[in-house]
C-alpha atoms as a PDB file:
ATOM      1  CA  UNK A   1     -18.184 -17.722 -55.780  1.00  0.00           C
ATOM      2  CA  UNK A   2     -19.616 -14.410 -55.092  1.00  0.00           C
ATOM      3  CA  UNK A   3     -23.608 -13.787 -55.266  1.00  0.00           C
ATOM      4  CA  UNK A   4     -25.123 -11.069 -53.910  1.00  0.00           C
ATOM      5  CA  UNK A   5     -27.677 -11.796 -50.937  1.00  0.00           C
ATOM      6  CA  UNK A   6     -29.733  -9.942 -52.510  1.00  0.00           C
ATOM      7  CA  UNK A   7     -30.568 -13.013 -54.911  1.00  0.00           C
ATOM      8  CA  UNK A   8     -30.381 -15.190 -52.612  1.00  0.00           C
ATOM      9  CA  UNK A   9     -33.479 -12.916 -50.737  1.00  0.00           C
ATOM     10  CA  UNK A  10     -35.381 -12.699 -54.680  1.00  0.00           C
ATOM     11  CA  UNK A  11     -35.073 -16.350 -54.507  1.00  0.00           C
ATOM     12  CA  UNK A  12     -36.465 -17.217 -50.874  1.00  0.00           C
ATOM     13  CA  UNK A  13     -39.560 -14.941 -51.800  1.00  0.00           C
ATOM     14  CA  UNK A  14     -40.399 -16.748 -55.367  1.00  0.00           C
ATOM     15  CA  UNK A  15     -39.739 -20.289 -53.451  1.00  0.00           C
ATOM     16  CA  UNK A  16     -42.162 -18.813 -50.615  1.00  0.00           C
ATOM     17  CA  UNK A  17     -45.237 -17.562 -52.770  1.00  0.00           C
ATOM     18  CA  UNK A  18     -44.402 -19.877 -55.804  1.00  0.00           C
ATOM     19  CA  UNK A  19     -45.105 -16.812 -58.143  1.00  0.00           C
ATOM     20  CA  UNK A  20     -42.943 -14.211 -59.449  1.00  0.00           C
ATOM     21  CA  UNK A  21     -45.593 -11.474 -59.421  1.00  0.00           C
ATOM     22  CA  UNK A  22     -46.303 -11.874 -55.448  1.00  0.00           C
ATOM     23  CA  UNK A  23     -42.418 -11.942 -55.015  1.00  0.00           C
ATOM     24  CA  UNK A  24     -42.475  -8.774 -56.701  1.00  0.00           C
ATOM     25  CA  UNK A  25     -44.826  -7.374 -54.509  1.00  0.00           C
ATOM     26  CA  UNK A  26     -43.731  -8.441 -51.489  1.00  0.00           C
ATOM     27  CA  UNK A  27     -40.135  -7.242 -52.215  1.00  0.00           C
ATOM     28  CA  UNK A  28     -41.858  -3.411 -53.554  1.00  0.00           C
ATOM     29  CA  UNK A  29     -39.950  -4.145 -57.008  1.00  0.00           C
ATOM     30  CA  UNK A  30     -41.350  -5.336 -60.103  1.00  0.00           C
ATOM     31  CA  UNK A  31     -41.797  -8.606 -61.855  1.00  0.00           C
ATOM     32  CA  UNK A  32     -39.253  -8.170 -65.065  1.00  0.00           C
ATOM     33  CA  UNK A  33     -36.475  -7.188 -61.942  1.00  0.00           C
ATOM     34  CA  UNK A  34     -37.475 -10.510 -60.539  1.00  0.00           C
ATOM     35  CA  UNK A  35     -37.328 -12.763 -63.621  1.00  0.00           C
ATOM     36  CA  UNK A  36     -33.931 -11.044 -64.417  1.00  0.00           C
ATOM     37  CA  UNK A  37     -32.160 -11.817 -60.896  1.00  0.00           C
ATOM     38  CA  UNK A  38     -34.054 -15.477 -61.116  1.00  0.00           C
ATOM     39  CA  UNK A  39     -32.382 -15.640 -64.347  1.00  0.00           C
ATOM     40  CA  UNK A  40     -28.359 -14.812 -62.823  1.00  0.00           C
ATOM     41  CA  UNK A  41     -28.554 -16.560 -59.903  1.00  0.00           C
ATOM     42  CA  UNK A  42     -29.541 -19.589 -62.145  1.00  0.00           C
ATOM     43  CA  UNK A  43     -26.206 -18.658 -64.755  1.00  0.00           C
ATOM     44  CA  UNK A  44     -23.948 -18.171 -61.881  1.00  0.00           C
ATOM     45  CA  UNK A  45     -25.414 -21.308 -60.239  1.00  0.00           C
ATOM     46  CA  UNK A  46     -25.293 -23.156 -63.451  1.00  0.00           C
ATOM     47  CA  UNK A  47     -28.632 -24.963 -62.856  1.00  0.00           C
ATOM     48  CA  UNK A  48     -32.431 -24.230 -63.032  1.00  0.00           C
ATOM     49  CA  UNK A  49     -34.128 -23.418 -59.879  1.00  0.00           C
ATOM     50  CA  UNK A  50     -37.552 -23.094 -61.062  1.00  0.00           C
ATOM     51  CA  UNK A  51     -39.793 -24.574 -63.782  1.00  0.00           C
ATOM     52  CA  UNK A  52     -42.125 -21.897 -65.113  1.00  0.00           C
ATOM     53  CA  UNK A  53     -45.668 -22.829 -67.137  1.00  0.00           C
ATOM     54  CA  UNK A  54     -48.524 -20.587 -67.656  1.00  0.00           C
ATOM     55  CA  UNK A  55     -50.397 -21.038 -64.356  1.00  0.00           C
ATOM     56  CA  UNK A  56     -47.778 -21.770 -61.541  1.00  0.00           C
ATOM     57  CA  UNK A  57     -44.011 -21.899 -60.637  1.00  0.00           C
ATOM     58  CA  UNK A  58     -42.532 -25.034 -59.042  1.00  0.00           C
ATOM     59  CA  UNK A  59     -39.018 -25.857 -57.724  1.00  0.00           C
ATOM     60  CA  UNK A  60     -36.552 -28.201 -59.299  1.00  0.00           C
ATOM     61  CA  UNK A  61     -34.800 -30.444 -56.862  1.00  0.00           C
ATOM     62  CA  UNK A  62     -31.498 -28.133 -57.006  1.00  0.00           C
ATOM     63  CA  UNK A  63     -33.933 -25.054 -55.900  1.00  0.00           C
ATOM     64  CA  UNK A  64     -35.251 -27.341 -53.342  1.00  0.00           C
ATOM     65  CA  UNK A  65     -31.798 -27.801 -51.934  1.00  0.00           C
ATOM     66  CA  UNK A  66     -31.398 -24.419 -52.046  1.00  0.00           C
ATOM     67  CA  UNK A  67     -34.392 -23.510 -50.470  1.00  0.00           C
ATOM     68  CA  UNK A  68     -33.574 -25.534 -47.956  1.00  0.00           C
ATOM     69  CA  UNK A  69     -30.480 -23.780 -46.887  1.00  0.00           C
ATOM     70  CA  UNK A  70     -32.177 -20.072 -47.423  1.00  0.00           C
ATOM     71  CA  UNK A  71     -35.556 -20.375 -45.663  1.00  0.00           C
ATOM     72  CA  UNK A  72     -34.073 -20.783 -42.019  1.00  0.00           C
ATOM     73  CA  UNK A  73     -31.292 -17.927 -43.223  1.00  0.00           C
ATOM     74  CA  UNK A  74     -33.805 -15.576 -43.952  1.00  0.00           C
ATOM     75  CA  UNK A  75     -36.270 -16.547 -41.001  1.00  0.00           C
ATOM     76  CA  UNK A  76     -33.289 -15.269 -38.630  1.00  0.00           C
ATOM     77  CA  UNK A  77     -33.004 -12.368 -40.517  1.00  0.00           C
ATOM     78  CA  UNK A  78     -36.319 -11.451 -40.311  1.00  0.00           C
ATOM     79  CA  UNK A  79     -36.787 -12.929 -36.251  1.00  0.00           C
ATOM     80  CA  UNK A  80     -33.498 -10.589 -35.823  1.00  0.00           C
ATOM     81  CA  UNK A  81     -35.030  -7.312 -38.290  1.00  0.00           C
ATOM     82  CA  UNK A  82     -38.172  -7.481 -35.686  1.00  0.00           C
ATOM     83  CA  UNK A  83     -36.416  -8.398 -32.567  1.00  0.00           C
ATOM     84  CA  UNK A  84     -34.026  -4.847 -33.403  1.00  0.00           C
ATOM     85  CA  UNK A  85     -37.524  -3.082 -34.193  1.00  0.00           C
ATOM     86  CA  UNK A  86     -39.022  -4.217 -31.128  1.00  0.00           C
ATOM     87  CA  UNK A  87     -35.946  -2.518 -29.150  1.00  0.00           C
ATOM     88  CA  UNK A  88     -35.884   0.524 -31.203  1.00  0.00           C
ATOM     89  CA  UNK A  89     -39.299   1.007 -30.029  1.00  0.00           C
ATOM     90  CA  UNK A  90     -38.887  -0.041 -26.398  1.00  0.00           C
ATOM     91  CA  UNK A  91     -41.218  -2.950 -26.908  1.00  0.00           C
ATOM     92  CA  UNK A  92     -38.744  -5.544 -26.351  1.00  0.00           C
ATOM     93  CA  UNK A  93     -35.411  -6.194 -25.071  1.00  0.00           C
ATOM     94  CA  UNK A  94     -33.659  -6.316 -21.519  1.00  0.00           C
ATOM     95  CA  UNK A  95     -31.786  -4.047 -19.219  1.00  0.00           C
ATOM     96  CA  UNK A  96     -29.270  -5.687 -16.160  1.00  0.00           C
ATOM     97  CA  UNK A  97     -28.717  -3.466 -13.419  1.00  0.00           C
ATOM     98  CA  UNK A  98     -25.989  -3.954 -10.658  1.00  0.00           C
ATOM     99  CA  UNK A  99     -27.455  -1.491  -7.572  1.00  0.00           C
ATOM    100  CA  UNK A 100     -26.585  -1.547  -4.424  1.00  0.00           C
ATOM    101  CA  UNK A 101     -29.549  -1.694  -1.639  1.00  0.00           C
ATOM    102  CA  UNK A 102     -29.440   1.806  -0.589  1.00  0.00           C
ATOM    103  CA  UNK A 103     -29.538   2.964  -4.428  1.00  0.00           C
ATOM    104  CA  UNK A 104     -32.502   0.208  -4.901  1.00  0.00           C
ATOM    105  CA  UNK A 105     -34.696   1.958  -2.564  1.00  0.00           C
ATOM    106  CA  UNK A 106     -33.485   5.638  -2.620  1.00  0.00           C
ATOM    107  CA  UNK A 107     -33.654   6.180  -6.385  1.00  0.00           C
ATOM    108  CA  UNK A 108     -33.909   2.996  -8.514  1.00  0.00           C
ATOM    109  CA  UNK A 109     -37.508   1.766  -7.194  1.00  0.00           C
ATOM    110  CA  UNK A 110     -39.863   4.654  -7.506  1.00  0.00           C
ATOM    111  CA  UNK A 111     -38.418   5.166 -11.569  1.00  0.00           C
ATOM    112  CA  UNK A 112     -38.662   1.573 -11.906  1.00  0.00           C
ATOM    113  CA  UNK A 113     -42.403   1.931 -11.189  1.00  0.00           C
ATOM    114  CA  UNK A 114     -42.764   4.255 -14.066  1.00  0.00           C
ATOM    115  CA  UNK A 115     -40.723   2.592 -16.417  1.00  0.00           C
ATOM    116  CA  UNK A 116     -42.797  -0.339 -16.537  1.00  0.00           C
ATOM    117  CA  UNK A 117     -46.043   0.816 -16.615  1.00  0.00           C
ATOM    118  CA  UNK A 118     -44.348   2.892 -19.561  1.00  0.00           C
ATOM    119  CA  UNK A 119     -42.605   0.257 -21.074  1.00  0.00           C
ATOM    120  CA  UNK A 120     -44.084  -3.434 -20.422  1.00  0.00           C
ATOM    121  CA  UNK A 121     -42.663  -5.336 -22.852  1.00  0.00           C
ATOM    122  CA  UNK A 122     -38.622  -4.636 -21.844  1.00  0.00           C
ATOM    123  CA  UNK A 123     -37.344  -7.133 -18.892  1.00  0.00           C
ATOM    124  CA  UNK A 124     -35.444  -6.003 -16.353  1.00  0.00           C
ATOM    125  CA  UNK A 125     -33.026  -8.158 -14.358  1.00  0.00           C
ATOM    126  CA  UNK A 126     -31.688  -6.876 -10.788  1.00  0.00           C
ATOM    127  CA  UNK A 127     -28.411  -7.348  -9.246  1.00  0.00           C
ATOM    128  CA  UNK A 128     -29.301  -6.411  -5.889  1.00  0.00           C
ATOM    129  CA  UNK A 129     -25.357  -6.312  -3.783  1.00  0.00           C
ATOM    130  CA  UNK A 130     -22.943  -4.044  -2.423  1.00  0.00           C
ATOM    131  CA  UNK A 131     -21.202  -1.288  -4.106  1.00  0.00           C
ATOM    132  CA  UNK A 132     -18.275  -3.028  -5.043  1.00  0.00           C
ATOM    133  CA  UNK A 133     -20.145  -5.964  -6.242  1.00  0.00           C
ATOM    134  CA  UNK A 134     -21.946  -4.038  -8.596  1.00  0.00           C
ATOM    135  CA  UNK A 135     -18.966  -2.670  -9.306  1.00  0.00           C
ATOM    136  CA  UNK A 136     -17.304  -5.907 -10.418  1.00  0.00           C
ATOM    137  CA  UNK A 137     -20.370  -7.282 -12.375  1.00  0.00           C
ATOM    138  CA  UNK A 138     -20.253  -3.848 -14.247  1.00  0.00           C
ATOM    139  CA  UNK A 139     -16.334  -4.400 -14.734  1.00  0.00           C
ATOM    140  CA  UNK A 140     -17.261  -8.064 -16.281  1.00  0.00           C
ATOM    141  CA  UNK A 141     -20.044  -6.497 -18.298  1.00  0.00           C
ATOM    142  CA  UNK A 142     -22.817  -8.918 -16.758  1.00  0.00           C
ATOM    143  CA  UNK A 143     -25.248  -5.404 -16.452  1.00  0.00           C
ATOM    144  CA  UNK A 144     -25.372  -2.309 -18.348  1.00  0.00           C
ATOM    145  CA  UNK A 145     -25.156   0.083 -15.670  1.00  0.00           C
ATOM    146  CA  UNK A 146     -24.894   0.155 -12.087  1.00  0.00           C
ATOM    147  CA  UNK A 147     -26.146   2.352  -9.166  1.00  0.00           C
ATOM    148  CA  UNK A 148     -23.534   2.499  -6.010  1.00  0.00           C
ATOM    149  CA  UNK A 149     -23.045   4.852  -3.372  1.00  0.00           C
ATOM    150  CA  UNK A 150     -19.440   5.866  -3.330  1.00  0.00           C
ATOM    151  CA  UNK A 151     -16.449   6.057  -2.246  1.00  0.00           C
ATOM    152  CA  UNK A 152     -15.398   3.648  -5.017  1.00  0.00           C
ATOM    153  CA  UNK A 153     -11.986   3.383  -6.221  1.00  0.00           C
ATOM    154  CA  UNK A 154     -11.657   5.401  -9.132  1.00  0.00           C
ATOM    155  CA  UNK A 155     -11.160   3.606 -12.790  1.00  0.00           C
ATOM    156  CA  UNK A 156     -11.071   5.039 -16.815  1.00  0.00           C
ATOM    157  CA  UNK A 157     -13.368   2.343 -17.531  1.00  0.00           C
ATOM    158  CA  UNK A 158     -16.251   4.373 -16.200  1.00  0.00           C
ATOM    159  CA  UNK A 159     -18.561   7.163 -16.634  1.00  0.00           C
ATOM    160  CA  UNK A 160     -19.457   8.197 -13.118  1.00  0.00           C
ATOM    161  CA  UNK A 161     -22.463  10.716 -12.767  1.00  0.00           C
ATOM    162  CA  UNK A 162     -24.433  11.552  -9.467  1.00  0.00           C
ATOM    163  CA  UNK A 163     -28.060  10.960  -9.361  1.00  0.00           C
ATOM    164  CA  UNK A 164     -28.825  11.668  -5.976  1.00  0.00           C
ATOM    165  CA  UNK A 165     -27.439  12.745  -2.498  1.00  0.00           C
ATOM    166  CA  UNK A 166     -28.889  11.786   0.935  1.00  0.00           C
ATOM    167  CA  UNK A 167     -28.240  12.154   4.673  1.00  0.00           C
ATOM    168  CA  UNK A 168     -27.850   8.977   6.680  1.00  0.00           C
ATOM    169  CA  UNK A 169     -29.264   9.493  10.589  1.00  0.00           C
ATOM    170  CA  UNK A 170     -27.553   7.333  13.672  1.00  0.00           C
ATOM    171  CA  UNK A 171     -30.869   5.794  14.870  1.00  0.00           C
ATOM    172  CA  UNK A 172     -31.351   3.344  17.988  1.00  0.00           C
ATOM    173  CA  UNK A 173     -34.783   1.107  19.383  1.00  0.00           C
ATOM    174  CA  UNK A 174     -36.288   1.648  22.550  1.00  0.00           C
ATOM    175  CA  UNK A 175     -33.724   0.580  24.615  1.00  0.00           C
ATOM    176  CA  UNK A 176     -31.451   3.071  23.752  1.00  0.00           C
ATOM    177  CA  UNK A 177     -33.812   5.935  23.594  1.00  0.00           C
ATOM    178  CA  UNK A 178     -32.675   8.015  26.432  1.00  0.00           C
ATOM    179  CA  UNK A 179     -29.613   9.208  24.077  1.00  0.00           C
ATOM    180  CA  UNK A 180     -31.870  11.514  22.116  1.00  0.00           C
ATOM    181  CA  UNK A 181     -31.822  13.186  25.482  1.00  0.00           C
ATOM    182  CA  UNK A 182     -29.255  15.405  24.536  1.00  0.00           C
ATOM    183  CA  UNK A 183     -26.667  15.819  21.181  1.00  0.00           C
ATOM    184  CA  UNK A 184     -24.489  13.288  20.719  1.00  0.00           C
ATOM    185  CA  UNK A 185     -20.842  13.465  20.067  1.00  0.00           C
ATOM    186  CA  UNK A 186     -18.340  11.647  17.815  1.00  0.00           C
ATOM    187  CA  UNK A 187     -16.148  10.548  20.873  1.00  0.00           C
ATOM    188  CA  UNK A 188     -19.648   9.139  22.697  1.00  0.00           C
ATOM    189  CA  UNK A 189     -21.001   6.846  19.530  1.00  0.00           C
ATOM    190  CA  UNK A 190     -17.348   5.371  19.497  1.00  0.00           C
ATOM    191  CA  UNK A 191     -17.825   3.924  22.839  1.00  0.00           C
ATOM    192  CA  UNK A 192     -21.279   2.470  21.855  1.00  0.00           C
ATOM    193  CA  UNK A 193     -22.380  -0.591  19.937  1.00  0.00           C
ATOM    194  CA  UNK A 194     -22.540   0.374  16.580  1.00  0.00           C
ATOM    195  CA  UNK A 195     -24.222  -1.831  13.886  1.00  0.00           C
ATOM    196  CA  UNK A 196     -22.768  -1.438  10.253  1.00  0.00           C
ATOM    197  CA  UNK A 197     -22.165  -2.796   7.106  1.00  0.00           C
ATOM    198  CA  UNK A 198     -19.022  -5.493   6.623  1.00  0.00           C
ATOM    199  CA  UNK A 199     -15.737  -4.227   5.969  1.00  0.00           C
ATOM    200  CA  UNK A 200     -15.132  -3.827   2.300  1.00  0.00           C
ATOM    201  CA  UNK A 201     -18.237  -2.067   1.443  1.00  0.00           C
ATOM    202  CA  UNK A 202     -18.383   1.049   0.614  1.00  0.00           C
ATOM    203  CA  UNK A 203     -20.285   2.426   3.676  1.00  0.00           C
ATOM    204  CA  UNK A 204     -17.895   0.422   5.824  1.00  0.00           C
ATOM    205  CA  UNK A 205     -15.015   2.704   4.250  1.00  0.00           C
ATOM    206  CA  UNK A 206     -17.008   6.033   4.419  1.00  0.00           C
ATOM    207  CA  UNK A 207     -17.629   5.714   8.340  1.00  0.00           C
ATOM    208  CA  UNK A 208     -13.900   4.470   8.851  1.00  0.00           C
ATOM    209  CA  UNK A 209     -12.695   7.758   7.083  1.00  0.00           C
ATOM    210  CA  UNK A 210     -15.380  10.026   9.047  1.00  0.00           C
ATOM    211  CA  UNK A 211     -14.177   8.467  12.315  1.00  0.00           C
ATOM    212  CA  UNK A 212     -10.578   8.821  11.315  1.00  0.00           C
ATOM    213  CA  UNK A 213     -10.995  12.559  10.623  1.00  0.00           C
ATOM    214  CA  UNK A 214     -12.127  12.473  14.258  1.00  0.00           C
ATOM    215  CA  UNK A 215      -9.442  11.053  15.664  1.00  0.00           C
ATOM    216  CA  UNK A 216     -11.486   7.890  16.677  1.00  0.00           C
ATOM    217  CA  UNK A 217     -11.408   4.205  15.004  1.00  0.00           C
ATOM    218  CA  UNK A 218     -14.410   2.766  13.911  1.00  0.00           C
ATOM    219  CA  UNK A 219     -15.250  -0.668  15.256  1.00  0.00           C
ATOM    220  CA  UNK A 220     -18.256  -1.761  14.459  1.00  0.00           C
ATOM    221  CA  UNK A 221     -20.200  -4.625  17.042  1.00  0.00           C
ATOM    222  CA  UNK A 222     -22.018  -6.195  14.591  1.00  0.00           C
ATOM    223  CA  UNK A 223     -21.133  -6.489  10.513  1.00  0.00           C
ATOM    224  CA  UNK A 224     -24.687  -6.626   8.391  1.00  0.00           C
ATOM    225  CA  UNK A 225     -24.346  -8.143   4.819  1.00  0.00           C
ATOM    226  CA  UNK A 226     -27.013  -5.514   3.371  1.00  0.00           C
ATOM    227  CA  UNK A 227     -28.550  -2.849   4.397  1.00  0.00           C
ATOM    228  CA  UNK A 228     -31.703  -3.799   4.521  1.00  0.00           C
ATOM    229  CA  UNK A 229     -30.912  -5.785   7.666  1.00  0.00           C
ATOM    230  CA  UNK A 230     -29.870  -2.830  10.067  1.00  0.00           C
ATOM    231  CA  UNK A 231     -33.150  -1.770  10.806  1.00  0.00           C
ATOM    232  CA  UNK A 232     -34.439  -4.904  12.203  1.00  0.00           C
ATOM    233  CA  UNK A 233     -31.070  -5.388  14.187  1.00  0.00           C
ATOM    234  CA  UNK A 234     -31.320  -2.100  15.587  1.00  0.00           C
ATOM    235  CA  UNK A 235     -35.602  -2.474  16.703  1.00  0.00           C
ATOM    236  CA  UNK A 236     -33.960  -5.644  18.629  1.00  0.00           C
ATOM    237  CA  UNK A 237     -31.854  -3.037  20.128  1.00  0.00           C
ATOM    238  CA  UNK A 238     -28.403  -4.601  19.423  1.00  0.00           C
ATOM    239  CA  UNK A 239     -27.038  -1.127  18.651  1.00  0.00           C
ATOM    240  CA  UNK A 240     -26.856   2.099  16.910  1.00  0.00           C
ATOM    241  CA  UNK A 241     -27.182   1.857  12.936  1.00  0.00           C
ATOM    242  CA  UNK A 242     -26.670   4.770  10.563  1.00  0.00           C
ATOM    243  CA  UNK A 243     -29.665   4.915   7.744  1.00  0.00           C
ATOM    244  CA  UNK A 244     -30.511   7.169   5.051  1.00  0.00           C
ATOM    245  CA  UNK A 245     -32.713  10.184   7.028  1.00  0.00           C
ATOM    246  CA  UNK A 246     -35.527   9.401   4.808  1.00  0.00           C
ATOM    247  CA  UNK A 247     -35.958   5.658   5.353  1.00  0.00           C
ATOM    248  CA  UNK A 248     -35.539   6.770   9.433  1.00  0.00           C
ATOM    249  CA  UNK A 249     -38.554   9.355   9.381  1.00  0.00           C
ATOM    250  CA  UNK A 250     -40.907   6.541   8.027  1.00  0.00           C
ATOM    251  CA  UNK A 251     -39.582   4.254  10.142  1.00  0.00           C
ATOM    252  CA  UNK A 252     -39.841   5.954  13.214  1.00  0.00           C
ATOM    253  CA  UNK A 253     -43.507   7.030  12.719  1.00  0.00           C
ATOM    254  CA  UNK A 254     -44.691   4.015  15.142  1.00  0.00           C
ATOM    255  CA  UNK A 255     -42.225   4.579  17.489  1.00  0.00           C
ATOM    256  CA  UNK A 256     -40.183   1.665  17.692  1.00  0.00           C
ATOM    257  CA  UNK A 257     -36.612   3.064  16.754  1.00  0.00           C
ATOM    258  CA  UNK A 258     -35.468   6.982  17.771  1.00  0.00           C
ATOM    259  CA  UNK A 259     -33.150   9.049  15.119  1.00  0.00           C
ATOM    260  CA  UNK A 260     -30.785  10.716  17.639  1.00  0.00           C
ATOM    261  CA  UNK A 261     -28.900  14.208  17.075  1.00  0.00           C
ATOM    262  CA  UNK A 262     -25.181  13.856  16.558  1.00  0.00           C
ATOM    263  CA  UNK A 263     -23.314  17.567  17.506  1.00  0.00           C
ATOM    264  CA  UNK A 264     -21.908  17.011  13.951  1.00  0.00           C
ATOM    265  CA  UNK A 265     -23.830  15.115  11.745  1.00  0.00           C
ATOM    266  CA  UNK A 266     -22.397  12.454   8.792  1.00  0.00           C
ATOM    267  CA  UNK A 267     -20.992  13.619   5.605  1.00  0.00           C
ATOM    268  CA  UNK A 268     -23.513  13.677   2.988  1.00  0.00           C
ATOM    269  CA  UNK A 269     -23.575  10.605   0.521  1.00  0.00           C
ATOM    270  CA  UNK A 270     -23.881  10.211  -2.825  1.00  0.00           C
ATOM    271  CA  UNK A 271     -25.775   7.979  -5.675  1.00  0.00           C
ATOM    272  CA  UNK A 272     -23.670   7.411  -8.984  1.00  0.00           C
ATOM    273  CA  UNK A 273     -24.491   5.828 -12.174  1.00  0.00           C
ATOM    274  CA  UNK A 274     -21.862   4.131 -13.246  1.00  0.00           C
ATOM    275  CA  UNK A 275     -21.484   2.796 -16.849  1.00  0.00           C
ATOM    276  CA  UNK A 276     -18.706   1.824 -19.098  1.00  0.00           C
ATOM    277  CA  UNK A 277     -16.552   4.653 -21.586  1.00  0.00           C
ATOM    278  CA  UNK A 278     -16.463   1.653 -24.294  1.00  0.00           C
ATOM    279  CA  UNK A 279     -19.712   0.183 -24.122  1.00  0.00           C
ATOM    280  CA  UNK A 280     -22.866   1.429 -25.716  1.00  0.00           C
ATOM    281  CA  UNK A 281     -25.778   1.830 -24.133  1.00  0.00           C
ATOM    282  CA  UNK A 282     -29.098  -0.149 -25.495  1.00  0.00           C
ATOM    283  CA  UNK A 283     -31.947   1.910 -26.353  1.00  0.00           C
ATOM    284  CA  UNK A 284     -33.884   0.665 -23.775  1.00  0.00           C
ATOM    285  CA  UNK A 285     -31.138   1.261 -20.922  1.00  0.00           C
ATOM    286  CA  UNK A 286     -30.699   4.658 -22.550  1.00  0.00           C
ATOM    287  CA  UNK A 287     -34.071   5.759 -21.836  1.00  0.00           C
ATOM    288  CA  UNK A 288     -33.934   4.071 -18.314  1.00  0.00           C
ATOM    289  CA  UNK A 289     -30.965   6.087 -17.629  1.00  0.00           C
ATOM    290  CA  UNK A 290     -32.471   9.710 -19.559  1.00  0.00           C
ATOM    291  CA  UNK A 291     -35.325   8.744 -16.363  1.00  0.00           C
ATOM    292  CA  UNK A 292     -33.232   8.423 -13.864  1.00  0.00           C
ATOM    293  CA  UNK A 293     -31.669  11.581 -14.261  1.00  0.00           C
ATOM    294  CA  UNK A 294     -35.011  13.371 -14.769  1.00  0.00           C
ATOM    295  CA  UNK A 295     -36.333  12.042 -11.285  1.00  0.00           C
ATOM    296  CA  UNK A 296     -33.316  13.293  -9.616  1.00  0.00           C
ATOM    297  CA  UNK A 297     -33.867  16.546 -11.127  1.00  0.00           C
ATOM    298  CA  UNK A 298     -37.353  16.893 -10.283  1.00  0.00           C
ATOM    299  CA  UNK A 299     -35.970  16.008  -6.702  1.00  0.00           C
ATOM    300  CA  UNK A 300     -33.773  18.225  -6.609  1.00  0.00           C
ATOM    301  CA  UNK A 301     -36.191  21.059  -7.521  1.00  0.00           C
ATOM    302  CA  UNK A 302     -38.390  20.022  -5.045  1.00  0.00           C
ATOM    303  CA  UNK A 303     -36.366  19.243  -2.588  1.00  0.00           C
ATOM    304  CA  UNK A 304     -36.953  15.709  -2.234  1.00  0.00           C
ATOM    305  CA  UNK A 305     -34.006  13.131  -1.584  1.00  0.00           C
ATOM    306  CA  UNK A 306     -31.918  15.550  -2.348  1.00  0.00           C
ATOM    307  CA  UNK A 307     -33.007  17.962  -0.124  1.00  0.00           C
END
């Protein structure tokens, strides 16, 4: 049996207001239109739904059943028409990120800021890893974008597009301060004890390159998990850590750590937003993305993180 749900939505509004005329109104149509669909739904049904008299409309036990089975149908319909709405107009919804810590502080944090005073109502969850973890989750489609700093393998699953670029600083504590006495070369941070990110990140693989270029293997003295923990290892002067040059002005402003002057400094590093070819961004990651862009370009202009 075919019916169109378009009875099916007559009826639920009748049942609702017991009255034809309100159903009418509610559904901007007009009462005969009403009476007429009441009237097929009941043929096609073969039984009476309603029993009309002068002053009110009542259900028969059939359009009790019925009713029964329609009300919670249309109550997701309309929970799922206002839950769409409330997306469409960035009220509502959420956005999973995969970032990696540099990308967290460098360029997700400060739009972050904005968004949500912007945009309250949207949650936001935070996969806060490595590169190639946000990688994977991305892969698995557990977030809707990610933010890594390359190298990365490459893939046809993604859309890469840089955000941002940066200059990481080697940078030592107090006990080490007497090599800012003069410029530092490739061959001399080999031979010292170098603090860096484990082996399968991506900054692991970027400073293994650079000191292959040179001639030199990079061994690093002690493996950090994140980033975030290189700076405190390196005030308890256990070694030399390389840090974005931004993060090692600040930190440096009360004199507990010293960025030192390589000959040849690091290659420049990159930010990339990463999403997948084949799936759709949401509204609300859309305009989270459309921001992140438009930060890095007003960086760029100004020469801020990119600079």
């Amino acid at each position: 049996m075919h019916i169109n749900l378009d009875s099916y939505r007559v009826f639920y509004y009748v049942a609702q207001y017991r009255s034809f005329t309100k159903a009418a109104q509610m559904l901007y149509s007009n009462q005969p239109n009403v009476t007429r669909t009441i009237k097929n739904l009941e043929q096609t049904l073969g039984c009476t739904l309603f029993i009309r008299t002068s002053r009110s409309v009542q259900l028969t036990p059939e359009g009790e059943e019925l009713f029964s089975h329609i009300a919670p149908a249309m109550q997701q319909i309309k929970a799922g028409e206002e839950s769409v709405l409330l997306h469409s107009k960035l009220q509502g919804g959420t956005i999973s990120i995969g970032v990696s810590e540099i990308a967290l502080h460098q360029v997700l944090l400060p739009v972050l800021e904005r968004f949500r005073q912007e945009y309250p109502g949207i949650r936001l969850r935070i996969f806060n890893s490595n590169s190639q973890q946000a990688v994977s989750a991305l892969k698995n489609r557990l977030v809707d974008f990610a933010l890594i700093t390359p190298p990365i393998a490459e893939s046809d699953v993604f859309l890469r597009t840089d955000v941002a670029a940066f200059q990481e600083v080697p940078v030592c504590g107090r006990a080490y301060e007497y090599l800012a006495e003069q410029p530092l070369t490739w061959e001399h941070l080999a031979f010292l004890p170098i603090i860096s990110l484990c082996k399968g990140t991506s900054t692991h693989q970027l400073y293994t390159d650079w000191f292959r270029a040179h001639d030199l293997t990079f061994v690093p003295d002690i493996e950090a998990a994140t980033a975030d923990q290189i700076l405190p290892m390196v005030r308890a002067n256990l070694g030399i850590g390389f840090i974005p040059e931004q993060a090692a002005r600040e930190a440096a402003a009360d004199g507990s750590i010293t960025v030192l002057q390589p000959q040849e400094k690091p290659p420049e590093r990159t930010i990339s937003l990463l999403k997948r070819k084949d799936m759709p961004l949401s509204v609300a990651a859309a305009e989270l993305e459309r921001m992140l862009f438009q930060h890095s370009a007003a960086n760029t202009k100004d020469g801020g993180i990119n600079g």
